[in-house]
PDB file of N, CA and C in Angstrom:
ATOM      1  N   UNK A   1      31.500 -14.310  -4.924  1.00  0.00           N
ATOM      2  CA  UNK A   1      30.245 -13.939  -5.553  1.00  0.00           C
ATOM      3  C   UNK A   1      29.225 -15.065  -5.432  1.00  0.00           C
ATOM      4  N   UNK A   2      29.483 -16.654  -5.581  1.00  0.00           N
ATOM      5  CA  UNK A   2      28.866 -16.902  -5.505  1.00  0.00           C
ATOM      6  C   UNK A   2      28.433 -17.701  -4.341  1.00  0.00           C
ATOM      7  N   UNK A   3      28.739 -17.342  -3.093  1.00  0.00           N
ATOM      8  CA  UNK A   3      28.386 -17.539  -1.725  1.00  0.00           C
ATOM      9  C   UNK A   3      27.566 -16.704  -1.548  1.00  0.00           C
ATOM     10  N   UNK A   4      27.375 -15.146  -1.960  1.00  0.00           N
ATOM     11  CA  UNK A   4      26.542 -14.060  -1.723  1.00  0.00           C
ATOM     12  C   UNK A   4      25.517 -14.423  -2.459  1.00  0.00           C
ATOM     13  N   UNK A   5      25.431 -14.959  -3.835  1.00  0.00           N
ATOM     14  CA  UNK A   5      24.368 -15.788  -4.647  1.00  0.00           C
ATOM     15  C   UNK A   5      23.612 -16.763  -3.684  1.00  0.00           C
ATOM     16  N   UNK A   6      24.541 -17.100  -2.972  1.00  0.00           N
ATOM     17  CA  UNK A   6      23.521 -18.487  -2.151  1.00  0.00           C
ATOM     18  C   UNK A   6      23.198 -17.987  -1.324  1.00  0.00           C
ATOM     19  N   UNK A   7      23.826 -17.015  -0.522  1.00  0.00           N
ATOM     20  CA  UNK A   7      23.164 -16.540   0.700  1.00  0.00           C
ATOM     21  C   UNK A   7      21.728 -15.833   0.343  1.00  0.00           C
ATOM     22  N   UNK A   8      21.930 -15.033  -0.640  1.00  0.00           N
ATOM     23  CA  UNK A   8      20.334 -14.642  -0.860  1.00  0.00           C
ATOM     24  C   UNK A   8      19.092 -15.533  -1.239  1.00  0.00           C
ATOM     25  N   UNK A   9      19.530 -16.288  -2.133  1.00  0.00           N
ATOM     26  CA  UNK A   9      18.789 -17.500  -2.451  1.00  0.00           C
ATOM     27  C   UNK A   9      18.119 -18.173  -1.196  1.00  0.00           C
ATOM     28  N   UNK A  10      19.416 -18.299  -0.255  1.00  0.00           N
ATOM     29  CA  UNK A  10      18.948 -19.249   0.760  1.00  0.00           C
ATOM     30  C   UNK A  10      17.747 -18.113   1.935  1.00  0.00           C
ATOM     31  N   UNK A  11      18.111 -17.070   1.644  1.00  0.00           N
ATOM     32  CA  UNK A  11      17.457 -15.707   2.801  1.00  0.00           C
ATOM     33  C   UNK A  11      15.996 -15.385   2.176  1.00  0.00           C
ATOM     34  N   UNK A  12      15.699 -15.710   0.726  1.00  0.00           N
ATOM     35  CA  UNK A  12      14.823 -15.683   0.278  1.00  0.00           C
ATOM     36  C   UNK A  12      13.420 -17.345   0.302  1.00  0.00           C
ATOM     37  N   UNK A  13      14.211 -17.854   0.342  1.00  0.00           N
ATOM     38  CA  UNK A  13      14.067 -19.216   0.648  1.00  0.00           C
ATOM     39  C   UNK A  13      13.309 -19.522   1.973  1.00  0.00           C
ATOM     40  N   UNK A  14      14.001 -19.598   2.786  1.00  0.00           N
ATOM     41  CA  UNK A  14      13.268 -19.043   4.202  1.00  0.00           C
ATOM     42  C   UNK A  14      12.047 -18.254   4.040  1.00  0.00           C
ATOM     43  N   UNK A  15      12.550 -16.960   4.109  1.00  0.00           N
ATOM     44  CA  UNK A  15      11.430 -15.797   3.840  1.00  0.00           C
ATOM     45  C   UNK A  15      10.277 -16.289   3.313  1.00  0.00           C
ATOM     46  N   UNK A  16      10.404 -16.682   2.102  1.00  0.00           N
ATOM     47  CA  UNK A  16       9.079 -17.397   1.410  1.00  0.00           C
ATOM     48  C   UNK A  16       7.868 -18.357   2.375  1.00  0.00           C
ATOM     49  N   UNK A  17       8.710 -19.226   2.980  1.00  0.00           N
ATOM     50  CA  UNK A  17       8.280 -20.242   3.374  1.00  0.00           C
ATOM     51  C   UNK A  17       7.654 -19.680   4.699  1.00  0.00           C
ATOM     52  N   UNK A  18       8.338 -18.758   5.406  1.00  0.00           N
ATOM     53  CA  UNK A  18       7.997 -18.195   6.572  1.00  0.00           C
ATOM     54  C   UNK A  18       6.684 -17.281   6.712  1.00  0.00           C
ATOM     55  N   UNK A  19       6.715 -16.933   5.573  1.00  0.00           N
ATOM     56  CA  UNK A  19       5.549 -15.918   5.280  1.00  0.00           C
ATOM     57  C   UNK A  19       4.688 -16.865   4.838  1.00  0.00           C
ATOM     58  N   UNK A  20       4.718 -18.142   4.098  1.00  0.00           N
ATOM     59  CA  UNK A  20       3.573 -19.454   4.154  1.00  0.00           C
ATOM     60  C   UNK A  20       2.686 -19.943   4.864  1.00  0.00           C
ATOM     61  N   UNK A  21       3.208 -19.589   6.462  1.00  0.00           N
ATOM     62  CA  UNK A  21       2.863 -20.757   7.335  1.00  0.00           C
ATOM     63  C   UNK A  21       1.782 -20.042   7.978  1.00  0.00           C
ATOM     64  N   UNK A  22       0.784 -21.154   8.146  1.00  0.00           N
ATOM     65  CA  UNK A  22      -0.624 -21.156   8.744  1.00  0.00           C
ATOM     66  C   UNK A  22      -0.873 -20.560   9.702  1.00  0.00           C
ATOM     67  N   UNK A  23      -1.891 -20.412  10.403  1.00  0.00           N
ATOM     68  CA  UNK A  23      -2.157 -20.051  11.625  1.00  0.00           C
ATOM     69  C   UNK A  23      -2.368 -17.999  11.250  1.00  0.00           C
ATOM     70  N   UNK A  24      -2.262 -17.549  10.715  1.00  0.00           N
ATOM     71  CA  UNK A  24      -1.205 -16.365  10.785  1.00  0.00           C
ATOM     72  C   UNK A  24      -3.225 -15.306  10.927  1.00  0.00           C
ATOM     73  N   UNK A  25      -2.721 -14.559  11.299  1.00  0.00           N
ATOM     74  CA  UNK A  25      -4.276 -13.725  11.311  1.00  0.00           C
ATOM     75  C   UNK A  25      -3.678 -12.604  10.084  1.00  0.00           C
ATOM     76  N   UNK A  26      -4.725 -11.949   9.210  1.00  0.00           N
ATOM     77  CA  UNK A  26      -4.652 -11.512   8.161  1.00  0.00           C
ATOM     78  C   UNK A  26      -5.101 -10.217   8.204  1.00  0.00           C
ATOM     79  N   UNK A  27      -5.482  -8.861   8.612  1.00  0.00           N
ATOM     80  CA  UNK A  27      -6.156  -7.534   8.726  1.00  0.00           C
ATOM     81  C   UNK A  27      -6.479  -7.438   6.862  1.00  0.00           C
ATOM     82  N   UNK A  28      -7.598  -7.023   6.689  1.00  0.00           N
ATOM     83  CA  UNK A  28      -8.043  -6.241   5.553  1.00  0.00           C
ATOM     84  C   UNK A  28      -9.108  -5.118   5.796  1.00  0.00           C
ATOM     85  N   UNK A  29      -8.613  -4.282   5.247  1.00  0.00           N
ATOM     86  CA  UNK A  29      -9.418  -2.859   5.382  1.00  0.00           C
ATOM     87  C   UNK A  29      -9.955  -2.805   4.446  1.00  0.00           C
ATOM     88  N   UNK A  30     -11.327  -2.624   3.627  1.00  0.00           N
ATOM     89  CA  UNK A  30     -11.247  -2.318   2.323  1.00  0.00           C
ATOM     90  C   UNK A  30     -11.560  -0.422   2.037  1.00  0.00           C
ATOM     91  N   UNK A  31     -12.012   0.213   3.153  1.00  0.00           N
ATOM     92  CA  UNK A  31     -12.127   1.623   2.710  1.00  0.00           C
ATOM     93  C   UNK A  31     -10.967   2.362   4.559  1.00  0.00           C
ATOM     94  N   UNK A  32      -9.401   2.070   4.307  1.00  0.00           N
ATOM     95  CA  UNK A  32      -8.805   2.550   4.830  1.00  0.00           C
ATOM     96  C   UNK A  32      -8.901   4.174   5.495  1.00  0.00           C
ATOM     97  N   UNK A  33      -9.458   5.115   4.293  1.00  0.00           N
ATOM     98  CA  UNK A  33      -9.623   6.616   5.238  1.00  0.00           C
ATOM     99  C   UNK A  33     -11.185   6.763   4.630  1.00  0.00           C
ATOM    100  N   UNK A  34     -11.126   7.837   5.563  1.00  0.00           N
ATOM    101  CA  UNK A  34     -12.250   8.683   4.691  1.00  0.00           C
ATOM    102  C   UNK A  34     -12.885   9.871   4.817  1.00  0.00           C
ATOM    103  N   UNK A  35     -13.089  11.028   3.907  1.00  0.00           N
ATOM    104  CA  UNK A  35     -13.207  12.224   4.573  1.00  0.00           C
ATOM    105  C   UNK A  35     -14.473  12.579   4.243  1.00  0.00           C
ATOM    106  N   UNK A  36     -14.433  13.458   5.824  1.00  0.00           N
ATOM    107  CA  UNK A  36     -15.375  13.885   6.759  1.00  0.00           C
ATOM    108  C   UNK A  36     -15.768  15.074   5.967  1.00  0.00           C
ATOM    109  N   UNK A  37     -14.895  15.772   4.964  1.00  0.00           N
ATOM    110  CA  UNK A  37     -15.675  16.884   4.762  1.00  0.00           C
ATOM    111  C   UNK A  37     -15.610  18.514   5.640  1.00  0.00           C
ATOM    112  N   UNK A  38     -16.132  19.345   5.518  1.00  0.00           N
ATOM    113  CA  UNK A  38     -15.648  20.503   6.285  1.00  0.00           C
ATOM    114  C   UNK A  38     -16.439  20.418   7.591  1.00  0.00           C
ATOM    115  N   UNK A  39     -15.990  20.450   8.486  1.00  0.00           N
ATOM    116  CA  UNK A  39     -16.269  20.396  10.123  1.00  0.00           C
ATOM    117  C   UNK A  39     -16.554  21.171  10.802  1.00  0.00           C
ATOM    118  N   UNK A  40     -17.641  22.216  11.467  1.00  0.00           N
ATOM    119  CA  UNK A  40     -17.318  23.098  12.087  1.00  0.00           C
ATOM    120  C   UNK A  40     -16.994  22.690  13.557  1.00  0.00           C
ATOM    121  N   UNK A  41     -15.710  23.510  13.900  1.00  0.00           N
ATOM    122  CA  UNK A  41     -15.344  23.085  15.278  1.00  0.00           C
ATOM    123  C   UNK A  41     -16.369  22.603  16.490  1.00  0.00           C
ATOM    124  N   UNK A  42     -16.436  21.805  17.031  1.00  0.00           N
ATOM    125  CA  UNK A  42     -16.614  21.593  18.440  1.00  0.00           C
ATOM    126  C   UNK A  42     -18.222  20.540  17.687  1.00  0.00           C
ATOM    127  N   UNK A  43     -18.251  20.446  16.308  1.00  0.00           N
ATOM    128  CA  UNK A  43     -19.266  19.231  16.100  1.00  0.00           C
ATOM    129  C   UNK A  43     -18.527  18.096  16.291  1.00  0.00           C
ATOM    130  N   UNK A  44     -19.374  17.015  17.133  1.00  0.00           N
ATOM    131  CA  UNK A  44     -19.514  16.101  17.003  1.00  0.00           C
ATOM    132  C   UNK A  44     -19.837  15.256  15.683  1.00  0.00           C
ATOM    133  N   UNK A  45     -18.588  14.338  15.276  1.00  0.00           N
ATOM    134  CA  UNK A  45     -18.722  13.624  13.712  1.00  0.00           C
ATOM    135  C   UNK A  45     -18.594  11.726  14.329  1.00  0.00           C
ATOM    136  N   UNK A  46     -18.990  10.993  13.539  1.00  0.00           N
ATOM    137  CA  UNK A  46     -18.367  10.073  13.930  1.00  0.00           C
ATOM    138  C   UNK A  46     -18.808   8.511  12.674  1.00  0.00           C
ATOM    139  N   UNK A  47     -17.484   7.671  12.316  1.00  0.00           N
ATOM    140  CA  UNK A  47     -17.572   7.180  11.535  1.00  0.00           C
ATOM    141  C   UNK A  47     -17.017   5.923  11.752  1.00  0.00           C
ATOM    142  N   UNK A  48     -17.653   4.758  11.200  1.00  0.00           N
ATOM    143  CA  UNK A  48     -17.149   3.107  11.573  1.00  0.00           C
ATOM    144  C   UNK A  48     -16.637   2.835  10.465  1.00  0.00           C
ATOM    145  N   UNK A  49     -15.356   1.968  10.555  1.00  0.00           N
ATOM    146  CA  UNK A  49     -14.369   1.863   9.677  1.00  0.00           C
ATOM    147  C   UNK A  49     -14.539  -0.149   9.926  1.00  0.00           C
ATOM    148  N   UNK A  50     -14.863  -0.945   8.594  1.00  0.00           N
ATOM    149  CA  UNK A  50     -15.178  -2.353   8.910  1.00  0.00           C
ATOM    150  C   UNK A  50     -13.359  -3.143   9.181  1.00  0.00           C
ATOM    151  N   UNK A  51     -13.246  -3.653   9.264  1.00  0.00           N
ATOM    152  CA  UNK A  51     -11.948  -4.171   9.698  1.00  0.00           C
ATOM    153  C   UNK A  51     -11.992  -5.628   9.975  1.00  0.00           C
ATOM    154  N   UNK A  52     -11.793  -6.410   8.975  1.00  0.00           N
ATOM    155  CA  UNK A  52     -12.130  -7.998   8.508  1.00  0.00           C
ATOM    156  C   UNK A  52     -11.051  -9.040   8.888  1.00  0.00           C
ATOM    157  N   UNK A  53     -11.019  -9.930   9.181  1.00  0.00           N
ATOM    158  CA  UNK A  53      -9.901 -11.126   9.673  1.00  0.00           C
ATOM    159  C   UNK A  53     -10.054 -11.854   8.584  1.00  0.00           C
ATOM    160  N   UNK A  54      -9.219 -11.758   7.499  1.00  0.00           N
ATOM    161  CA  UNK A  54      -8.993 -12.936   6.516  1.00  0.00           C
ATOM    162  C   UNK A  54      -8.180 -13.834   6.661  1.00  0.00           C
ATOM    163  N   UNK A  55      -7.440 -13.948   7.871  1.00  0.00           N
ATOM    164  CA  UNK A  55      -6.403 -14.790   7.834  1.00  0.00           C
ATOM    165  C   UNK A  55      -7.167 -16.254   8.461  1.00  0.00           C
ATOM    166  N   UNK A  56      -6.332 -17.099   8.950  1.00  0.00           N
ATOM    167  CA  UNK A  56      -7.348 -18.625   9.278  1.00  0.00           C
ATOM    168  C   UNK A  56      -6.660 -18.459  11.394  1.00  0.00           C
ATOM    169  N   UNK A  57      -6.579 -17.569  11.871  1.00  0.00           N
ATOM    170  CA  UNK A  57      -6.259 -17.204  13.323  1.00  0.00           C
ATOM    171  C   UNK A  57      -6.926 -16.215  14.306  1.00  0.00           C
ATOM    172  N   UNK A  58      -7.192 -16.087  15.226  1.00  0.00           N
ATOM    173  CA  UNK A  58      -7.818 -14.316  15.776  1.00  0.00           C
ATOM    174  C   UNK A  58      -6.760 -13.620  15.120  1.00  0.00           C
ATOM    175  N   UNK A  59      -7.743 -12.300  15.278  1.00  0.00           N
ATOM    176  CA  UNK A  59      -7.222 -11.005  14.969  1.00  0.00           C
ATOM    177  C   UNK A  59      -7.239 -10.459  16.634  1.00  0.00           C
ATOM    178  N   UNK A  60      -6.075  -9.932  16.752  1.00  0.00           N
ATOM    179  CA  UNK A  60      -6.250  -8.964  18.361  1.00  0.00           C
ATOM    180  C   UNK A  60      -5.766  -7.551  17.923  1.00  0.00           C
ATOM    181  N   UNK A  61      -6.819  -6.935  17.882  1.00  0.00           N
ATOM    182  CA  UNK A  61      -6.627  -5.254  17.795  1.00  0.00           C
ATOM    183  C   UNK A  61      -6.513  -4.490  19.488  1.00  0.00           C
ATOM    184  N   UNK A  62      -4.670  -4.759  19.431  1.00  0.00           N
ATOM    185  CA  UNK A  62      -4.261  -4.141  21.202  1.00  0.00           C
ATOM    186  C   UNK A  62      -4.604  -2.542  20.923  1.00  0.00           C
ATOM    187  N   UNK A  63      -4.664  -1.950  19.885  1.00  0.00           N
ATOM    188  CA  UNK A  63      -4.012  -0.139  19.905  1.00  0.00           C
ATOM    189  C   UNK A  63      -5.105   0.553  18.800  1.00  0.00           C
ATOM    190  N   UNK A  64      -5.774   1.274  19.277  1.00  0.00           N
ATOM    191  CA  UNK A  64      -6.271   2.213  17.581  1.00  0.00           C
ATOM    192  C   UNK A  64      -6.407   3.626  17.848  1.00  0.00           C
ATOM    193  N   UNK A  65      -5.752   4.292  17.104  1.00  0.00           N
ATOM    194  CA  UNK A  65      -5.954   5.895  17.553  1.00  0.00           C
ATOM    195  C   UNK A  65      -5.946   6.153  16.457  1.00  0.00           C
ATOM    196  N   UNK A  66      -6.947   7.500  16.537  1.00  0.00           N
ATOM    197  CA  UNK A  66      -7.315   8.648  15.197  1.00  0.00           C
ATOM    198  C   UNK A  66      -6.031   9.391  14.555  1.00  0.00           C
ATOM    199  N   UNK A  67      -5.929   9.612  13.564  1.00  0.00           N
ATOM    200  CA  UNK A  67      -4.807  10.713  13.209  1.00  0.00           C
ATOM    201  C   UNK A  67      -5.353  11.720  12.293  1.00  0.00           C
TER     202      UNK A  67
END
C-alpha cells in the first residue's frame, strides 16, 4: 500500500511540475460557439470567432473545421 502511496505522490509530482514549465502556448476562447439563429438554406452566414495566445510561446493553429 504504501509503494502505491508513493507512486502516486511521485506521478503527481511530476505532473505538477510538467504542466509548470514555460515556454508552453496557451489557446483562450472567450465566446467558444455561437448561434446563428434560423438559416434559410443556401444563405450565405458568416462569423469570426477571436482566439487569443495567453500563453508566453506561438500559438500554431495547423487544423480548424466547422461542426
Amino acid at each position: 500500500m504504501k509503494k502505491f502511496l508513493f507512486f502516486i505522490l511521485v506521478f503527481f509530482c511530476f505532473k505538477f511540475l510538467y504542466s509548470q514549465e514555460e515556454g508552453k502556448p496557451q489557446v483562450t476562447v472567450p465566446e467558444a460557439t455561437h448561434d446563428m439563429g434560423d438559416v434559410l438554406k443556401g444563405t450565405k452566414i458568416e462569423y469570426s470567432f477571436v482566439i487569443k495566445n495567453t500563453g508566453t510561446s506561438p500559438l500554431k493553429i495547423i487544423q480548424a473545421r466547422p461542426t
